[in-house]
Structures are given as C-alpha cells and as structure tokens.
PDB file of N, CA and C in Angstrom:
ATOM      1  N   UNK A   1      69.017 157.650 115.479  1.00  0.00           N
ATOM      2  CA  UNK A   1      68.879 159.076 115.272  1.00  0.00           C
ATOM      3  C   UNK A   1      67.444 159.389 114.862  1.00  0.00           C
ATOM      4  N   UNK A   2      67.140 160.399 115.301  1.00  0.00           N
ATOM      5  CA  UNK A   2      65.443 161.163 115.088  1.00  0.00           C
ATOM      6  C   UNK A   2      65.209 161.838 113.885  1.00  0.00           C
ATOM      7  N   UNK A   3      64.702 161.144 113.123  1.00  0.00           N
ATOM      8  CA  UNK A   3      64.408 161.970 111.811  1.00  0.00           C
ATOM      9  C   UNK A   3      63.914 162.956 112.157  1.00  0.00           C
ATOM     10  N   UNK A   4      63.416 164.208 111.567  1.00  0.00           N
ATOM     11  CA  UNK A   4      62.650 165.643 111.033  1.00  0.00           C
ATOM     12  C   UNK A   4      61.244 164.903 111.399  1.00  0.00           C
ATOM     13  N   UNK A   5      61.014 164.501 110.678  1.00  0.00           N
ATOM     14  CA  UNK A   5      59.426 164.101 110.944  1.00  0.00           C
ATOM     15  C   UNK A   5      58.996 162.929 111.663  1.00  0.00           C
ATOM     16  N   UNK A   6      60.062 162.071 112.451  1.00  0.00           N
ATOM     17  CA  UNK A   6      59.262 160.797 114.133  1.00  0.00           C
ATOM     18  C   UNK A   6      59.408 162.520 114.442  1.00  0.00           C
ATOM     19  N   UNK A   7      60.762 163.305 114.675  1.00  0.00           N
ATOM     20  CA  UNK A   7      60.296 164.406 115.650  1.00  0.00           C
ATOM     21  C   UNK A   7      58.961 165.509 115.762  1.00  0.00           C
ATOM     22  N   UNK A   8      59.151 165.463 114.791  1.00  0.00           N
ATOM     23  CA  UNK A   8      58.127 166.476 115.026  1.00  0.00           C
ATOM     24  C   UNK A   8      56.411 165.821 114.998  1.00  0.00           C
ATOM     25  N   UNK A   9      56.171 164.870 114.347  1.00  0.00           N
ATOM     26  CA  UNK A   9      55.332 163.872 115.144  1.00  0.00           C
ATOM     27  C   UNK A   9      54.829 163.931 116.313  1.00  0.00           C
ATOM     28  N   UNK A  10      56.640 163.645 117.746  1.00  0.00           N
ATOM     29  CA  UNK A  10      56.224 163.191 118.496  1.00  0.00           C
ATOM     30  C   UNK A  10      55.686 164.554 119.373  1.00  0.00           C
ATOM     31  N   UNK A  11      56.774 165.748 118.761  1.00  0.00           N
ATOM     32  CA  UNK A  11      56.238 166.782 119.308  1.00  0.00           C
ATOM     33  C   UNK A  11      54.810 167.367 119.124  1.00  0.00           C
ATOM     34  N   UNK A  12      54.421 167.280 117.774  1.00  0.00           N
ATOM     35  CA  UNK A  12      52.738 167.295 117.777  1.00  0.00           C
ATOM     36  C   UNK A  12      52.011 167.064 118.706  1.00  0.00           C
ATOM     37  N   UNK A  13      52.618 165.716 119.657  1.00  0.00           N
ATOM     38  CA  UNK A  13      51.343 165.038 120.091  1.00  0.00           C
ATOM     39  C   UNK A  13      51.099 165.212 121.111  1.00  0.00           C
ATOM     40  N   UNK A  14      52.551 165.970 122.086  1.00  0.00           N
ATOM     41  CA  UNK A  14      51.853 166.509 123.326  1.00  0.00           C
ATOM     42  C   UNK A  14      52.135 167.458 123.692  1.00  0.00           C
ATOM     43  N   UNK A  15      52.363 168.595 122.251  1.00  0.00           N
ATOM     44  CA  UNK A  15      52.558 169.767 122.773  1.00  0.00           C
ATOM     45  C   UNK A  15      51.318 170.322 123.474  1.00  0.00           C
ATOM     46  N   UNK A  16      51.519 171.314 124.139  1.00  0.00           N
ATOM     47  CA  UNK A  16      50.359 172.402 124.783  1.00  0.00           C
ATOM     48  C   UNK A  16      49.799 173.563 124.165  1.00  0.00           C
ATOM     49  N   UNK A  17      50.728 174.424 123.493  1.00  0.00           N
ATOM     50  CA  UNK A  17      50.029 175.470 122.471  1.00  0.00           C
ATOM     51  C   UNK A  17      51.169 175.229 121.371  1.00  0.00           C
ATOM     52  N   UNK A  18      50.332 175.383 119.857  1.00  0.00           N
ATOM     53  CA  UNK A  18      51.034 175.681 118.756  1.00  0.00           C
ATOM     54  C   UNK A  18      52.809 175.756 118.733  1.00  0.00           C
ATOM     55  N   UNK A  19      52.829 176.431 119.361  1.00  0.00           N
ATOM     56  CA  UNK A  19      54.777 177.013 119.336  1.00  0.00           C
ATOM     57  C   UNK A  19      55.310 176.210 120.144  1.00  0.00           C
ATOM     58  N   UNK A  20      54.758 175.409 120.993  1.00  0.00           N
ATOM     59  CA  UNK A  20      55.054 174.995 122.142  1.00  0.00           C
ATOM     60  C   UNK A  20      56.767 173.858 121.803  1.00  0.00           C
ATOM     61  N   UNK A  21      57.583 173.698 122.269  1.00  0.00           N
ATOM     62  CA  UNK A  21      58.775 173.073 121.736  1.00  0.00           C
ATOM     63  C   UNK A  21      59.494 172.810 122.855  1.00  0.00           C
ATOM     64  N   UNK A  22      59.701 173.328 123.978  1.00  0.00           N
ATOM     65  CA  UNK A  22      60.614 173.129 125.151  1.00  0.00           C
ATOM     66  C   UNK A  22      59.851 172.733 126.329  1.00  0.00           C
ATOM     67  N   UNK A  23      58.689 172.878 126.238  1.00  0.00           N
ATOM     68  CA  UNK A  23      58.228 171.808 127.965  1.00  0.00           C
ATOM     69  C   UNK A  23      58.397 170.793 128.102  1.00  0.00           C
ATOM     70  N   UNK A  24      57.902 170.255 128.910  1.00  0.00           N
ATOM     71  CA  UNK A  24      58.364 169.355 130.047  1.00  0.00           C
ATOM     72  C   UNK A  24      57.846 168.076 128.825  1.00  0.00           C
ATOM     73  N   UNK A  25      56.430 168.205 128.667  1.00  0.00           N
ATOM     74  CA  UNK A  25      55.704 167.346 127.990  1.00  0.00           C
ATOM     75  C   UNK A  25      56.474 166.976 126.833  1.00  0.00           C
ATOM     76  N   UNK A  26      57.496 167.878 125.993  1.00  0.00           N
ATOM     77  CA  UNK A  26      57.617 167.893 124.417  1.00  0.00           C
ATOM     78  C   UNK A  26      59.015 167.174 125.417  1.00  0.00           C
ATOM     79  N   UNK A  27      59.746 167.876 125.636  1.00  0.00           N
ATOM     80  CA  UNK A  27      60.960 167.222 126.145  1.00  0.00           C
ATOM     81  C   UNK A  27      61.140 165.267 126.475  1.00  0.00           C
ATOM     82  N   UNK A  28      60.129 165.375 127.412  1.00  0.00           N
ATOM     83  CA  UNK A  28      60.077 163.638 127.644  1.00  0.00           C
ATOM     84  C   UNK A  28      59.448 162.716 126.647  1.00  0.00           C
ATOM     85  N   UNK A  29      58.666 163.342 125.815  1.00  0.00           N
ATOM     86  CA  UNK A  29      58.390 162.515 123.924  1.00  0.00           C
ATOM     87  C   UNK A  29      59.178 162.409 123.591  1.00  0.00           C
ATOM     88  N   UNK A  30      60.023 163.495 123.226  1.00  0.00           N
ATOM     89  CA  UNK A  30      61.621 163.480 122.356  1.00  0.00           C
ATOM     90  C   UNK A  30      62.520 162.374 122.727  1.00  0.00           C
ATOM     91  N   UNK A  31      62.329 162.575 124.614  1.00  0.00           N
ATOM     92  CA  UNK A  31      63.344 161.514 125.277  1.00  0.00           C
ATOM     93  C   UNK A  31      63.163 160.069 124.813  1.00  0.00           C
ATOM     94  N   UNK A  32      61.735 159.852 125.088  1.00  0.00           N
ATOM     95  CA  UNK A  32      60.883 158.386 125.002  1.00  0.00           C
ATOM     96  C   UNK A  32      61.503 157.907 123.587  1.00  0.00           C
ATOM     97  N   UNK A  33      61.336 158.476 122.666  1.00  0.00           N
ATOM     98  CA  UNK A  33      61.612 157.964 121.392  1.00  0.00           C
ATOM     99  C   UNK A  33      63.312 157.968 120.830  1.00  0.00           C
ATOM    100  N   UNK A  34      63.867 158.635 121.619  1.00  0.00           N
ATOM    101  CA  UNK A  34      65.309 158.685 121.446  1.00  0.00           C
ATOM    102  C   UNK A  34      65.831 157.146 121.917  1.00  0.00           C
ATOM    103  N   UNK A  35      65.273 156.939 123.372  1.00  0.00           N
ATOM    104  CA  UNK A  35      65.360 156.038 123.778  1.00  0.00           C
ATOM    105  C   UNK A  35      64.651 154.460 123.732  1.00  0.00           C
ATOM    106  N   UNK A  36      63.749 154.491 122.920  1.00  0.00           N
ATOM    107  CA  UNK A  36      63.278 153.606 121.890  1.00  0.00           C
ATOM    108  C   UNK A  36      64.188 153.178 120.747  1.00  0.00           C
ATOM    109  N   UNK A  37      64.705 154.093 120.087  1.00  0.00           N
ATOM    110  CA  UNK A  37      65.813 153.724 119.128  1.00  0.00           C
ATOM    111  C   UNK A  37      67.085 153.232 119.833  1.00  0.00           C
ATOM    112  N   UNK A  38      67.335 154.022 120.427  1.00  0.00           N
ATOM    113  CA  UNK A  38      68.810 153.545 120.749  1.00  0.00           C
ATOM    114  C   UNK A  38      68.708 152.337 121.801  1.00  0.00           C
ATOM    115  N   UNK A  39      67.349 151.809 122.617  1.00  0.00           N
ATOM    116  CA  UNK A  39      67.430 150.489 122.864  1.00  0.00           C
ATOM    117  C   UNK A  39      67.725 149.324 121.718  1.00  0.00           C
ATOM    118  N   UNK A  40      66.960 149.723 120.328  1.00  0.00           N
ATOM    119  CA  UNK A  40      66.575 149.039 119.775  1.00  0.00           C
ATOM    120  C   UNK A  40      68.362 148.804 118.475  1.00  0.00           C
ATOM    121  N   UNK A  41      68.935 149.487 119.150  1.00  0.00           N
ATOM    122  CA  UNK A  41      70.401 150.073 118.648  1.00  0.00           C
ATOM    123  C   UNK A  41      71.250 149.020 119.099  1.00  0.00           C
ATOM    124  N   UNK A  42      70.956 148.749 120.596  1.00  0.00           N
ATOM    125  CA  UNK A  42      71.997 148.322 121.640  1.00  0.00           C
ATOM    126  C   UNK A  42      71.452 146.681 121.795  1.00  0.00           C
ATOM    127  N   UNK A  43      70.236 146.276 121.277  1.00  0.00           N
ATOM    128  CA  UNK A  43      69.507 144.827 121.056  1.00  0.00           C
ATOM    129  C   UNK A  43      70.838 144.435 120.032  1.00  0.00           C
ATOM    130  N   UNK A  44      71.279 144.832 118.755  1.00  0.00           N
ATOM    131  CA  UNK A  44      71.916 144.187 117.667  1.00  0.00           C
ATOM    132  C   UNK A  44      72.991 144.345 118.113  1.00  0.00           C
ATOM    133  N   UNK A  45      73.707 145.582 118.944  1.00  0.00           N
ATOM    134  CA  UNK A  45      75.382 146.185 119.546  1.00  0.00           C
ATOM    135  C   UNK A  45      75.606 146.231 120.777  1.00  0.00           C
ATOM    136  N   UNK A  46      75.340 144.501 121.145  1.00  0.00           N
ATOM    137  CA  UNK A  46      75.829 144.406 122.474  1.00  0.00           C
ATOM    138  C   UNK A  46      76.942 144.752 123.330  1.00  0.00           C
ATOM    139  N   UNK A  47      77.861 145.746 122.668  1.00  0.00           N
ATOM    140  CA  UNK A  47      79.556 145.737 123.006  1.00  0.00           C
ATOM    141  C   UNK A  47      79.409 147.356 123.145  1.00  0.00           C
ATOM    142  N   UNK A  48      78.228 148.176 122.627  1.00  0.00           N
ATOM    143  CA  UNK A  48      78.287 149.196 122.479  1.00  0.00           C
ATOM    144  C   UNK A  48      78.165 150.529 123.669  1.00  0.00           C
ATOM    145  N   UNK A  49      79.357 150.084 124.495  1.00  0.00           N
ATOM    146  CA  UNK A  49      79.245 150.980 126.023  1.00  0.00           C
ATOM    147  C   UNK A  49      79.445 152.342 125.641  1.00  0.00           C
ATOM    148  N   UNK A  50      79.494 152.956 124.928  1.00  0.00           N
ATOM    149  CA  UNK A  50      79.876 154.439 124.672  1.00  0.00           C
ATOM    150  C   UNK A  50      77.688 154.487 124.255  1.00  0.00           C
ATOM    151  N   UNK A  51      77.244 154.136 123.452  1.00  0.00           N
ATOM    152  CA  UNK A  51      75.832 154.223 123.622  1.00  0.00           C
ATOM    153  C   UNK A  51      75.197 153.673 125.042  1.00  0.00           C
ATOM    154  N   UNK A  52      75.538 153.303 125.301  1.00  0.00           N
ATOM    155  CA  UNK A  52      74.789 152.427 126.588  1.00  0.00           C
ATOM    156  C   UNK A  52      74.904 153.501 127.631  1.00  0.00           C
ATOM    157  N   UNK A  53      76.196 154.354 127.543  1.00  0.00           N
ATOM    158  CA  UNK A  53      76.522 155.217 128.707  1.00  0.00           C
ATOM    159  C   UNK A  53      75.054 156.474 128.078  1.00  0.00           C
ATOM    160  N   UNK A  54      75.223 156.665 126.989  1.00  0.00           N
ATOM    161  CA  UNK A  54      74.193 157.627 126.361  1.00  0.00           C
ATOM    162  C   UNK A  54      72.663 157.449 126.843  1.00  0.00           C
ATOM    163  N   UNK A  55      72.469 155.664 126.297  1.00  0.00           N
ATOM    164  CA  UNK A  55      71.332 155.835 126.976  1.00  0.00           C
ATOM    165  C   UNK A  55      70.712 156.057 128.697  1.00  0.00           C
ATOM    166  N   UNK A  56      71.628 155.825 129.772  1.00  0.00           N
ATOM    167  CA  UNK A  56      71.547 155.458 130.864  1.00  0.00           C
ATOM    168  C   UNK A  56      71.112 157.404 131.345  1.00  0.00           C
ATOM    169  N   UNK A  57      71.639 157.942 130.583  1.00  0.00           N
ATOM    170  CA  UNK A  57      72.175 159.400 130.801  1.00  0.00           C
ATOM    171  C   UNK A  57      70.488 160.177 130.383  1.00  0.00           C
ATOM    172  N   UNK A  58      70.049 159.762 128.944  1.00  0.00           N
ATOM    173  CA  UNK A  58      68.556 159.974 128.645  1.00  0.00           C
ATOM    174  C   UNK A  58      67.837 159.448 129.507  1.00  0.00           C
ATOM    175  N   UNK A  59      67.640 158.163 130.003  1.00  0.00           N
ATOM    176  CA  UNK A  59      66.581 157.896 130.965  1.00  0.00           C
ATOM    177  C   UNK A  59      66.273 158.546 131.944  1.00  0.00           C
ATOM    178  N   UNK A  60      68.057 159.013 132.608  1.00  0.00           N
ATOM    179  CA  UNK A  60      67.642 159.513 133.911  1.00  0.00           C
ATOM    180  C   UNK A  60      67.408 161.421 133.853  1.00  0.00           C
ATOM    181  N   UNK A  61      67.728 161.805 132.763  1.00  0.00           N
ATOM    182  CA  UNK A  61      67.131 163.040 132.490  1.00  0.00           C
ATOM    183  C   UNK A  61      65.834 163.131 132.008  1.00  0.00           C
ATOM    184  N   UNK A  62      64.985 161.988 131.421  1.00  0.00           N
ATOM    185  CA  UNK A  62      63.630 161.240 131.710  1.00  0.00           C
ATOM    186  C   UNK A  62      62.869 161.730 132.903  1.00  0.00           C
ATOM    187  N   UNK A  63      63.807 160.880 134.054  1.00  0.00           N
ATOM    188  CA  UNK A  63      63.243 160.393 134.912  1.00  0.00           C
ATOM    189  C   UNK A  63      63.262 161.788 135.509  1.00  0.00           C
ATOM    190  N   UNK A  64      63.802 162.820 135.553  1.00  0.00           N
ATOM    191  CA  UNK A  64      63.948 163.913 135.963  1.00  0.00           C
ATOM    192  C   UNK A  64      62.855 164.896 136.007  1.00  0.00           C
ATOM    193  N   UNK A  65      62.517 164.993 134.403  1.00  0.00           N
ATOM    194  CA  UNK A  65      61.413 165.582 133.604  1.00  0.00           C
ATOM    195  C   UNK A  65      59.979 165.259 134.507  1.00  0.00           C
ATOM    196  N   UNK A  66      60.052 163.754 134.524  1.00  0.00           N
ATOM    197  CA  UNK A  66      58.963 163.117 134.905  1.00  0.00           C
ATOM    198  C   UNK A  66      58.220 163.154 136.196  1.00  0.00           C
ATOM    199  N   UNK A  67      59.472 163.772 137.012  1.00  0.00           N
ATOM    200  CA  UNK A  67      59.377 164.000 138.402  1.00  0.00           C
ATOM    201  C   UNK A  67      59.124 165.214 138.769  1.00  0.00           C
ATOM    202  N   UNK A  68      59.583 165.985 137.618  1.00  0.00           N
ATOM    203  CA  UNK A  68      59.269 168.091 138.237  1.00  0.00           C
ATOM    204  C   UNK A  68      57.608 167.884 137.329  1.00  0.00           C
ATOM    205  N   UNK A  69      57.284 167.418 136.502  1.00  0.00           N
ATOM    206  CA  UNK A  69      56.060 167.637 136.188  1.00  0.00           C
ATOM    207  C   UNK A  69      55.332 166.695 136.567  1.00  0.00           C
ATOM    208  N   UNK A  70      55.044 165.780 137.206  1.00  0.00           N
ATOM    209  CA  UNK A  70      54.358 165.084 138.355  1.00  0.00           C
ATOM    210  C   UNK A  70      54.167 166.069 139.833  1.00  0.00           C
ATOM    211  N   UNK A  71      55.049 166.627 140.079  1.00  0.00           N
ATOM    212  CA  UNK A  71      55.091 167.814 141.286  1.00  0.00           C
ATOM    213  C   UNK A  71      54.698 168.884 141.004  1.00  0.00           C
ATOM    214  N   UNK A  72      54.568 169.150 139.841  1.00  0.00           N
ATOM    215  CA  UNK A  72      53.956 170.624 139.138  1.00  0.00           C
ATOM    216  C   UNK A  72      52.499 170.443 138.880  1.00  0.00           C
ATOM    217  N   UNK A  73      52.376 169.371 137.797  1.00  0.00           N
ATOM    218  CA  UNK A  73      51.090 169.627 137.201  1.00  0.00           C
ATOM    219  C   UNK A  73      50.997 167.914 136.952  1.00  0.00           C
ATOM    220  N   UNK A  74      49.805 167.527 138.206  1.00  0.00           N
ATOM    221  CA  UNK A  74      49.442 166.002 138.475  1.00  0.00           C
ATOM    222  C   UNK A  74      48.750 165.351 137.366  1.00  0.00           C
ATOM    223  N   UNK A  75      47.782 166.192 136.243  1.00  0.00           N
ATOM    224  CA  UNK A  75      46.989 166.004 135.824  1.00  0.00           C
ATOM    225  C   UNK A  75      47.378 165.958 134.122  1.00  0.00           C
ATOM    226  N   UNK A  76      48.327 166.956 133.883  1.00  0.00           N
ATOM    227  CA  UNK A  76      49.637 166.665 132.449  1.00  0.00           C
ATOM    228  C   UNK A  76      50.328 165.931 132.646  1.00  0.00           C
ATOM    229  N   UNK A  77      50.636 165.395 133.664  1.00  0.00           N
ATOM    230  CA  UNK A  77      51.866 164.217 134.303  1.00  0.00           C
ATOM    231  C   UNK A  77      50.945 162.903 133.693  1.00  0.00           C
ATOM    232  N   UNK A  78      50.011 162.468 134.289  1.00  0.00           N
ATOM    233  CA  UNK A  78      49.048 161.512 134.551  1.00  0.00           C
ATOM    234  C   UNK A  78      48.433 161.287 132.574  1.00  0.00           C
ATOM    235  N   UNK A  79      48.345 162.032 132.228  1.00  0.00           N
ATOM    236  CA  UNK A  79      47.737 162.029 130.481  1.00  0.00           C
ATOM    237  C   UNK A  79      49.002 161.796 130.174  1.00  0.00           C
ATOM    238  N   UNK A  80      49.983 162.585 130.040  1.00  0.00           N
ATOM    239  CA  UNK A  80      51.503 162.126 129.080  1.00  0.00           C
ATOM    240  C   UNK A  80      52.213 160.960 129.714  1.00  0.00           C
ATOM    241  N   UNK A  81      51.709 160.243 130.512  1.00  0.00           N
ATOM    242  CA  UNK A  81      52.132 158.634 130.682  1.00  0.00           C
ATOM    243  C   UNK A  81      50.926 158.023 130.216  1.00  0.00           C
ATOM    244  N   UNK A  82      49.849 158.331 129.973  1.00  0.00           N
ATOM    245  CA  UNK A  82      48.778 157.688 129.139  1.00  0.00           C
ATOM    246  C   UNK A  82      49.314 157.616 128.083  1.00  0.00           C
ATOM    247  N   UNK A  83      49.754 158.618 127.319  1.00  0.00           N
ATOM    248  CA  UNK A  83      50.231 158.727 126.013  1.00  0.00           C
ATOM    249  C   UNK A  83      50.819 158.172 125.814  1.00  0.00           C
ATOM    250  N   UNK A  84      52.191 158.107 126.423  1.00  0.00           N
ATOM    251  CA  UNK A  84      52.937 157.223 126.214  1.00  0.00           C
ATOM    252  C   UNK A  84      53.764 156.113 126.389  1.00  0.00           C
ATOM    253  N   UNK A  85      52.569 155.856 127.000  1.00  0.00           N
ATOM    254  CA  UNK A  85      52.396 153.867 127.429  1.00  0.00           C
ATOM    255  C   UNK A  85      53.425 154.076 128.612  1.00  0.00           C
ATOM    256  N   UNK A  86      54.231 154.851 129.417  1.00  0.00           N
ATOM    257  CA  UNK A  86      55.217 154.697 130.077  1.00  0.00           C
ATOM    258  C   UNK A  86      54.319 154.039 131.850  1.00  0.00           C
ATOM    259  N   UNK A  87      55.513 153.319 132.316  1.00  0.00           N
ATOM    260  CA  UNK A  87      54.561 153.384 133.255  1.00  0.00           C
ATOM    261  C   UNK A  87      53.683 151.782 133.763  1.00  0.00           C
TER     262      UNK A  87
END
C-alpha cells in the first residue's frame, strides 16, 4: 500500500503544472510504484493469486498509459521512462 507521502513524492516528480494530479505522467508513477510494492509483496506470498491477478491488471493499465502518451507526446513519453528507469 502507498503511503501519503511515496505518493505524493512520486507525484511531485513528474507532474507538469502545480495542481497537476490526473495525467498520463502522474498516473504511470503512481502505477510504477504500486507495482514495485506489490512485486515486492508477491517475492515473500508466493500463493497469493488474488494479488497477482491485481498486479497483472496494473501493468497492463501501465502499459496502456504508456502507449496513448508515446502517441501523443514523444518527447514526455521519452523523459518519464528516463525517470523512471522503465524500459
């Protein structure tokens, strides 16, 4: 689970303006780190298919994100996989 402050951290780091909370960019940080934990969840709870279904479900709404803003905007796409090592 995402504390108050990894979140808002991660949202700091690639938001676009001040208020900024729902793009593409803030969305796939949130994802990245959701899914950082709950790998790191499913390393110790190998039996744990009700998470496993969870995570499979974040990646590919990830992978989603990753794909309308790669087709949108090549150049925010290209920096927020810098950022975050994805890739």
């Amino acid at each position: 689970m995402l504390t108050a402050r990894k979140k808002a951290t991660a949202i700091k780091n690639v938001q676009i303006h001040e208020k900024d909370t729902g793009s593409a960019d803030v969305q796939i940080s949130l994802l990245t780190k959701k899914i950082a934990e709950l790998t790191n969840h499913l390393k110790v709870h190998k039996k744990d298919n009700h998470s496993r279904r969870g995570l499979i479900q974040m990646v590919a709404d990830r992978r989603a994100h990753l794909k309308y803003l790669e087709a949108t905007n090549k150049k925010r796409y290209s920096t927020l996989v810098s950022k975050l090592g994805l890739k």
